[in-house]
N, C-alpha and C. Protein backbone atom coordinates (compact mmCIF):
# COMPACT_ATOMS: atom_id res chain seq x y z
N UNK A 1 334.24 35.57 223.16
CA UNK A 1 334.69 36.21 221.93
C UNK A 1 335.33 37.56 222.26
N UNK A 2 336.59 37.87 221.58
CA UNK A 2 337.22 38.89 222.02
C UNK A 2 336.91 39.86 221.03
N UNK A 3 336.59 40.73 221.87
CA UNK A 3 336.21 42.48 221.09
C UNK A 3 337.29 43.14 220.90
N UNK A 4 337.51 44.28 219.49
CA UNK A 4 338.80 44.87 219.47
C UNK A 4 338.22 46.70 219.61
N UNK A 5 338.61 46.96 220.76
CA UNK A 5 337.81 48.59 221.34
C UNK A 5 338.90 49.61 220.71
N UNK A 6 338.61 50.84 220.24
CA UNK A 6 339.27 51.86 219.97
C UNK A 6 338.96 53.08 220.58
N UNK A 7 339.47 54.09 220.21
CA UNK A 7 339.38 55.22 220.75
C UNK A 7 340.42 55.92 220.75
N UNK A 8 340.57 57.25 221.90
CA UNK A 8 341.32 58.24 222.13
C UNK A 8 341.25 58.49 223.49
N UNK A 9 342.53 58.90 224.54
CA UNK A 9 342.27 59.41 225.91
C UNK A 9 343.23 60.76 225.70
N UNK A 10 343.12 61.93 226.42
CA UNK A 10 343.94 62.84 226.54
C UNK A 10 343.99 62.98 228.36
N UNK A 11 345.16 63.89 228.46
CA UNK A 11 345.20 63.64 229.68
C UNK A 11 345.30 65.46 230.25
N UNK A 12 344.20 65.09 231.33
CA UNK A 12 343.49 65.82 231.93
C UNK A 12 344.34 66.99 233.12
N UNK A 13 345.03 66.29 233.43
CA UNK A 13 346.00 66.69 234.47
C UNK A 13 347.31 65.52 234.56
N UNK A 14 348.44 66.66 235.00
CA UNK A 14 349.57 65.56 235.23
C UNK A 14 350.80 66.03 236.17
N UNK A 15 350.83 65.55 237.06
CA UNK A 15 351.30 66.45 238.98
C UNK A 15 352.37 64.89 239.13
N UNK A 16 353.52 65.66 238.43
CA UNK A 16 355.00 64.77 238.64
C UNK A 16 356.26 65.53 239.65
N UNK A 17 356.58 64.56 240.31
CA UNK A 17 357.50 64.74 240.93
C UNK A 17 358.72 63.86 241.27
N UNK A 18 359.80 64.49 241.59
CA UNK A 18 360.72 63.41 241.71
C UNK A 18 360.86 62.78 243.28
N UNK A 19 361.36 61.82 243.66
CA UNK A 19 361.64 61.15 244.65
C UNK A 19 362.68 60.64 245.32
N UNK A 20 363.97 60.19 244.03
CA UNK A 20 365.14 59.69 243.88
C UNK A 20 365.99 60.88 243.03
N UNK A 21 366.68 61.32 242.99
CA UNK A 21 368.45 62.03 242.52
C UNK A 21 369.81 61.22 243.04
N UNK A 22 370.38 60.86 242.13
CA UNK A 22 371.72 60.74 242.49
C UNK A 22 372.73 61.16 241.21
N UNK A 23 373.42 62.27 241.36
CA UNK A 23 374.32 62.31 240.59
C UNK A 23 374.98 61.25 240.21
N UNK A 24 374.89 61.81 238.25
CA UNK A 24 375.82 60.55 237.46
C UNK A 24 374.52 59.36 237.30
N UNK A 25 373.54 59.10 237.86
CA UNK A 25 372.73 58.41 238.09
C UNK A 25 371.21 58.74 237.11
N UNK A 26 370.19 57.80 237.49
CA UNK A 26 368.44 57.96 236.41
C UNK A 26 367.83 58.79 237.66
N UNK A 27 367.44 59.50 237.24
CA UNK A 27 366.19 59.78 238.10
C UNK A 27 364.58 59.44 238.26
N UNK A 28 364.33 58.84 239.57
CA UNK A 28 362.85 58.73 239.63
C UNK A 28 361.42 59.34 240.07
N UNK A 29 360.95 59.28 239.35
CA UNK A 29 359.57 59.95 239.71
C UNK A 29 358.20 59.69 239.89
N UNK A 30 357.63 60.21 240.39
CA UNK A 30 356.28 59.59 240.25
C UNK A 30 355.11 60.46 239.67
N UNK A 31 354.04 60.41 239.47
CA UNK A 31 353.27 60.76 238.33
C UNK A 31 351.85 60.55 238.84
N UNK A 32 351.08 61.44 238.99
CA UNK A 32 349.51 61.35 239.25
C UNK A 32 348.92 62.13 238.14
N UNK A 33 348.33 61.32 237.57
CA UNK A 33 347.34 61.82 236.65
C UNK A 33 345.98 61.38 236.21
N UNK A 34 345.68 62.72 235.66
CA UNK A 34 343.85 61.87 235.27
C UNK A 34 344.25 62.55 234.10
N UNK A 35 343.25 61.12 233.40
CA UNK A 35 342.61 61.00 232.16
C UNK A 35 341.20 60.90 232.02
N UNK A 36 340.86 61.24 230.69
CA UNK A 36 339.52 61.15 229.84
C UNK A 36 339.28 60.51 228.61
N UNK A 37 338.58 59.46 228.65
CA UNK A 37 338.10 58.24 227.40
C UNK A 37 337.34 58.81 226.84
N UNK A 38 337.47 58.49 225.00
CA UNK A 38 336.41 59.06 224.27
C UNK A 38 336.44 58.01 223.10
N UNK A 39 335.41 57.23 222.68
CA UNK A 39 335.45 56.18 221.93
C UNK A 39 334.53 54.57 222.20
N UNK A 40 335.08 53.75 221.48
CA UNK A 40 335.06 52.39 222.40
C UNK A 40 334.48 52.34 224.10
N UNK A 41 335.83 52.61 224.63
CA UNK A 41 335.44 53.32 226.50
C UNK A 41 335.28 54.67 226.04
N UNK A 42 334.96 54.94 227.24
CA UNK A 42 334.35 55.91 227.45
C UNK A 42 334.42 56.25 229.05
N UNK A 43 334.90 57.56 229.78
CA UNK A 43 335.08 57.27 231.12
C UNK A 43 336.51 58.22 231.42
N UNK A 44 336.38 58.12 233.27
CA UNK A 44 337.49 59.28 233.30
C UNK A 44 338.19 58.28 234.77
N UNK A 45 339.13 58.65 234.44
CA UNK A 45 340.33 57.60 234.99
C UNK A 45 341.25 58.66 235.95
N UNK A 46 342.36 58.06 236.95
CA UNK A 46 342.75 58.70 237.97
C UNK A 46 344.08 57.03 238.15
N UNK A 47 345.73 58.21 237.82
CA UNK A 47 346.21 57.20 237.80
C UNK A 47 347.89 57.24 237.75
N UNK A 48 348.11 56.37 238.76
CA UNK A 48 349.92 56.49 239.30
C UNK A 48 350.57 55.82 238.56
N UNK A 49 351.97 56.82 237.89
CA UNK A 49 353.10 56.14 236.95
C UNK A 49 354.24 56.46 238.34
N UNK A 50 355.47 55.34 238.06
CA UNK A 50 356.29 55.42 238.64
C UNK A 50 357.41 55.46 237.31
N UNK A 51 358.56 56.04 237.55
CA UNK A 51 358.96 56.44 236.02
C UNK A 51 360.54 57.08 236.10
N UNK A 52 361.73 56.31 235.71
CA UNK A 52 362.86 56.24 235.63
C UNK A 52 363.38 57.33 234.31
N UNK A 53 364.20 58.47 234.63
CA UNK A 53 365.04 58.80 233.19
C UNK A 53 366.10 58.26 233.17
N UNK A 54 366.63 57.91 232.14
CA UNK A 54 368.12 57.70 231.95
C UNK A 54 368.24 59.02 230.85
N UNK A 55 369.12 58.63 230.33
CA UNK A 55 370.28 59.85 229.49
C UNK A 55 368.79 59.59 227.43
N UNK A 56 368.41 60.41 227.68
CA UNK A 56 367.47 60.11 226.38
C UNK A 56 366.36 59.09 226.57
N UNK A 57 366.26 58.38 227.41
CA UNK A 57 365.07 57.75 227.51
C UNK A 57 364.43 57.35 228.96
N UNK A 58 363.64 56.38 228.95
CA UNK A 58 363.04 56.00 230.31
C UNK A 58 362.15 54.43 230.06
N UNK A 59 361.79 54.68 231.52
CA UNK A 59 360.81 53.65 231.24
C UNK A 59 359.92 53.75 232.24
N UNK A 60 358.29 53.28 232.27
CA UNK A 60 357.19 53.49 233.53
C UNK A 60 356.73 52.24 233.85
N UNK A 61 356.25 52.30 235.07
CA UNK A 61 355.08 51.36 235.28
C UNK A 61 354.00 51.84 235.90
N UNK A 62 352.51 51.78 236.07
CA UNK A 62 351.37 52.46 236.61
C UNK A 62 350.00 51.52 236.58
N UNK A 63 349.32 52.05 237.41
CA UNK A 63 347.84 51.48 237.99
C UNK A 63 346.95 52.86 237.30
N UNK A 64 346.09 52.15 236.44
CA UNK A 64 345.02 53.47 236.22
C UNK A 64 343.66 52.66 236.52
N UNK A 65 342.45 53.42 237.46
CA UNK A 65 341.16 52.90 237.79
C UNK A 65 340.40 53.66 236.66
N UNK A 66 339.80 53.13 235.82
CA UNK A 66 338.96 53.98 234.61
C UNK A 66 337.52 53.34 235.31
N UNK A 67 336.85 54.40 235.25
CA UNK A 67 334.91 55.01 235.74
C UNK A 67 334.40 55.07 234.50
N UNK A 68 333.52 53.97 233.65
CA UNK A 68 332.57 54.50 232.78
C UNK A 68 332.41 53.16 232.17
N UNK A 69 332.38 53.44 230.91
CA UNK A 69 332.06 52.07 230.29
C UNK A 69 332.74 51.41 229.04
N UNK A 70 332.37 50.43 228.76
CA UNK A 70 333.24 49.57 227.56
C UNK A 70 332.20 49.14 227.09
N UNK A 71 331.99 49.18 225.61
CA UNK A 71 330.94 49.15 224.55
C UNK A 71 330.08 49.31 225.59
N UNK A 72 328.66 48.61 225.95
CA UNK A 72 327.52 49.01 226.44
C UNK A 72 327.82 48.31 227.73
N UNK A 73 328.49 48.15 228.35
CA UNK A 73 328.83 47.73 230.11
C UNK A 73 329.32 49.06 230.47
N UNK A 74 328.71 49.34 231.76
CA UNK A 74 329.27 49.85 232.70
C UNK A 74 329.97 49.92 233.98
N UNK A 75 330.85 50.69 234.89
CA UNK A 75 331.29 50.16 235.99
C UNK A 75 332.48 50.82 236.24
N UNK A 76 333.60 49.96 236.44
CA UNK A 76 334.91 50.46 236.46
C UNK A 76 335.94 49.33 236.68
N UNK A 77 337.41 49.59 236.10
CA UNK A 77 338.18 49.01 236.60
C UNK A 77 339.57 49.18 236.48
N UNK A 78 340.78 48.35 236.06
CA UNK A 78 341.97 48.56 236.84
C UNK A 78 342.75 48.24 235.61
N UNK A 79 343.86 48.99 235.01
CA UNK A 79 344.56 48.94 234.24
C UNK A 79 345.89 48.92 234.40
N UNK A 80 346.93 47.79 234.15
CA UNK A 80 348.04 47.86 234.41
C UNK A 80 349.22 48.24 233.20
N UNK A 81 350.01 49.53 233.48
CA UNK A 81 350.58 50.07 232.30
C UNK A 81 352.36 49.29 232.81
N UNK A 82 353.06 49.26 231.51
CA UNK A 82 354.51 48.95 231.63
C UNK A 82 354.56 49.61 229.98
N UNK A 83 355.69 50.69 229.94
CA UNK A 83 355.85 51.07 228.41
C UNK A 83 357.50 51.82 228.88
N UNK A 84 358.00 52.93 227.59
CA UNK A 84 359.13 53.30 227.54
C UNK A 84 358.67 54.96 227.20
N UNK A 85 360.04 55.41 226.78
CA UNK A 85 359.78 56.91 226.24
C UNK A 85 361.38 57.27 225.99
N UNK A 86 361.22 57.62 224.68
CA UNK A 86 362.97 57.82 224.66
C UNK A 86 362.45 58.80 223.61
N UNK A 87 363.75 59.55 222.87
CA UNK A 87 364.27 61.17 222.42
C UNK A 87 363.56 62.19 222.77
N UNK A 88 364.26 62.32 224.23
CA UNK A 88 363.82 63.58 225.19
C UNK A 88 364.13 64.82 224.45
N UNK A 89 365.34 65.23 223.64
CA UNK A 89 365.75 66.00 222.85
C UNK A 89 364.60 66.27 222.37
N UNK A 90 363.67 65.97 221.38
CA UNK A 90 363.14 66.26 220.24
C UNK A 90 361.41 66.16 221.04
N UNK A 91 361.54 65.76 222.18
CA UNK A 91 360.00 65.10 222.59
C UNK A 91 360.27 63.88 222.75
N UNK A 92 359.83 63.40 223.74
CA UNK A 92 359.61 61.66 223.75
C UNK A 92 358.55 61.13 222.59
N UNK A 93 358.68 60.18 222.32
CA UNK A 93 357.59 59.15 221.68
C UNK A 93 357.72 58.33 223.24
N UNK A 94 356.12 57.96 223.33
CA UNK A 94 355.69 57.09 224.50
C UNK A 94 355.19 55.87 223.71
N UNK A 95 355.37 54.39 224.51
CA UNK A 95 355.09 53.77 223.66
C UNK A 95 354.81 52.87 224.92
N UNK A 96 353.42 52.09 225.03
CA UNK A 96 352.79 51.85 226.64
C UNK A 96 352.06 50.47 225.80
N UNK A 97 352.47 49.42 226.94
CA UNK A 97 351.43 48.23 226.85
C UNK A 97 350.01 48.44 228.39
N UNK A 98 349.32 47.71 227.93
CA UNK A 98 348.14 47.53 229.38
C UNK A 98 347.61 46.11 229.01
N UNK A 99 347.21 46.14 230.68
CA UNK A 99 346.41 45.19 230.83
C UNK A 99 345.42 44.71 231.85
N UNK A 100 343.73 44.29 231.50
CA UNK A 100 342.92 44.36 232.26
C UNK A 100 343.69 43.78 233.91
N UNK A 101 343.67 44.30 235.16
CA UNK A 101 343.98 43.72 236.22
C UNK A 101 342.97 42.69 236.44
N UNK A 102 342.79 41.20 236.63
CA UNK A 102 342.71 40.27 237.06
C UNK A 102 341.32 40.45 238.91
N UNK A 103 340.29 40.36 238.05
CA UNK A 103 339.47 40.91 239.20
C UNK A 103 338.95 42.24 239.42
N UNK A 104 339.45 43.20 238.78
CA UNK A 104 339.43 44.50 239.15
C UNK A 104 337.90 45.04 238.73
N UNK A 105 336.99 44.24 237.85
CA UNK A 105 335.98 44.69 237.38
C UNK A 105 334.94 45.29 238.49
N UNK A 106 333.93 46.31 238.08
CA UNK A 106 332.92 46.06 239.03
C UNK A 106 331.49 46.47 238.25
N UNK A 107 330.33 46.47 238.81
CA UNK A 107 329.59 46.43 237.98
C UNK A 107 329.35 45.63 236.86
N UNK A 108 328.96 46.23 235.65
CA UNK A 108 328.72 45.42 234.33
C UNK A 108 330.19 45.07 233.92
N UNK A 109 331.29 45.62 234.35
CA UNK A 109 332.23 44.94 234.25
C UNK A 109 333.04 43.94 234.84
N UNK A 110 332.47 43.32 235.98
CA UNK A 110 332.98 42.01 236.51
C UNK A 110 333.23 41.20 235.54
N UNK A 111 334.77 40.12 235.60
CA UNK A 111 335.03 39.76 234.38
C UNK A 111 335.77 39.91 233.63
N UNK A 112 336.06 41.57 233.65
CA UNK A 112 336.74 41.93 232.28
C UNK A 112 337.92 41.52 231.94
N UNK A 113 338.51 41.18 230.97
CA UNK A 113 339.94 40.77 230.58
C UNK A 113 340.42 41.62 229.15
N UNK A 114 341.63 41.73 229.33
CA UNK A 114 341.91 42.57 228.33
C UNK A 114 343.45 42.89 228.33
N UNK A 115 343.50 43.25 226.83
CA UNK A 115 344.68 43.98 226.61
C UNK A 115 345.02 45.09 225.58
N UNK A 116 345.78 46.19 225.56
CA UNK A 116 345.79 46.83 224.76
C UNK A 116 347.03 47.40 224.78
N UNK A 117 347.44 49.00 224.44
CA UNK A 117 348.06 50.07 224.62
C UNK A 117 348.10 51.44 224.18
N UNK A 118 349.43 52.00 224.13
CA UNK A 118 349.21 52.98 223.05
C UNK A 118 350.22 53.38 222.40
N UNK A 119 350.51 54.13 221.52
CA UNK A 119 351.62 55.17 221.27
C UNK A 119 351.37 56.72 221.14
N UNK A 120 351.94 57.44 221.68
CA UNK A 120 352.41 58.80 221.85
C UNK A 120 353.16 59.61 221.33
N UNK A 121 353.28 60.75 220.89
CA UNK A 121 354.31 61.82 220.30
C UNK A 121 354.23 63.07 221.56
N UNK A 122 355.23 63.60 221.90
CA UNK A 122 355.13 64.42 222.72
C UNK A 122 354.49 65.58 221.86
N UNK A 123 353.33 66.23 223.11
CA UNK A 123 352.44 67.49 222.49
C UNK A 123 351.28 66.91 221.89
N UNK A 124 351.12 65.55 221.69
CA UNK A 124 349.67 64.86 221.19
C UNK A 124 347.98 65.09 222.26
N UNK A 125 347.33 66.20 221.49
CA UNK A 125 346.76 66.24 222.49
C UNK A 125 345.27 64.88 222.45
N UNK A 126 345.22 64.15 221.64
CA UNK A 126 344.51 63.04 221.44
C UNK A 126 345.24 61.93 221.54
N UNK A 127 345.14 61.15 222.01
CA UNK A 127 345.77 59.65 221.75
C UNK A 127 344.99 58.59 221.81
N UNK A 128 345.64 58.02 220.39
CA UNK A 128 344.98 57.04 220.04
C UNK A 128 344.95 55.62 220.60
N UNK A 129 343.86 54.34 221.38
CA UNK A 129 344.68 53.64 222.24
C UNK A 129 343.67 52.34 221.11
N UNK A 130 344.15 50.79 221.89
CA UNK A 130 343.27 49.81 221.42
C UNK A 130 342.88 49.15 222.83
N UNK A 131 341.97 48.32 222.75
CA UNK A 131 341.83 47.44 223.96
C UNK A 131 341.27 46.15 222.99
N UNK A 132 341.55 45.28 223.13
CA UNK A 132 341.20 43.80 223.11
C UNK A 132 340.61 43.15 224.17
N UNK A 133 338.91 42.88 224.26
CA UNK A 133 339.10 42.32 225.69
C UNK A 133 337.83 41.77 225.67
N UNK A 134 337.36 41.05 226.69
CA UNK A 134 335.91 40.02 226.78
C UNK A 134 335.41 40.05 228.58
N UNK A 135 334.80 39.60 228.10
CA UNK A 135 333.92 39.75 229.87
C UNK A 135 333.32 38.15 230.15
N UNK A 136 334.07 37.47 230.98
CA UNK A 136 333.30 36.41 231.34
C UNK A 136 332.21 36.54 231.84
């Protein structure tokens, strides 16, 4: 039976840099950051975006390992992000899918499956996320 988890993560730290420049061209970057769960999960996470601009928008992909728990399991595991971010002008809106990685559970979370995401406003210092997910 699939559970529908809520909450909020803000993010704790965020140490970006670029990698790729080419004039006329997107630039790429990469992204280490930690986060903090408050809700549903609960738990503090540590986690690499790789992340393209173009002219007003972008797009990421990233691995986040979240430490703590989901409703009353504990443990940790592996979250796979793919989302966008466009009107750099004004602030991006972020707008991010996830999904449980396939094995990644440990502890009370061996098992886990899932999916969720989020959306973002640039300067949000709460964000609101969902997870959908079950534990064989």
């Amino acid at each position: 039976m699939t559970t529908h988890a809520t909450g909020t993560f803000e993010f704790k730290s965020w140490d970006e840099k670029p990698y790729s420049e080419v004039e006329g061209g997107p630039k790429l970057t990469r992204a280490s950051v930690t986060n903090s769960f408050h809700g549903d999960v609960e738990g503090d996470s540590t986690l690499e975006y790789l992340m393209v601009y173009t002219e007003g928008a972008g797009s990421f992909i990233g691995y986040e390992r979240l430490v703590g728990r989901v409703g009353a399991r504990s443990g940790s595991f592996v979250l796979q992000h793919k989302g966008t971010f466009e009107g750099a002008a004004e602030g991006p809106t972020v707008r991010s899918t996830w999904s449980v990685v396939p094995g990644s559970g440990t502890g009370d979370l061996r098992g886990l499956r899932g999916e969720g995401g989020y959306v973002a406003a640039h300067g949000q210092q709460q964000t609101p996320f969902t997870l959908d997910y079950d534990v064989e």
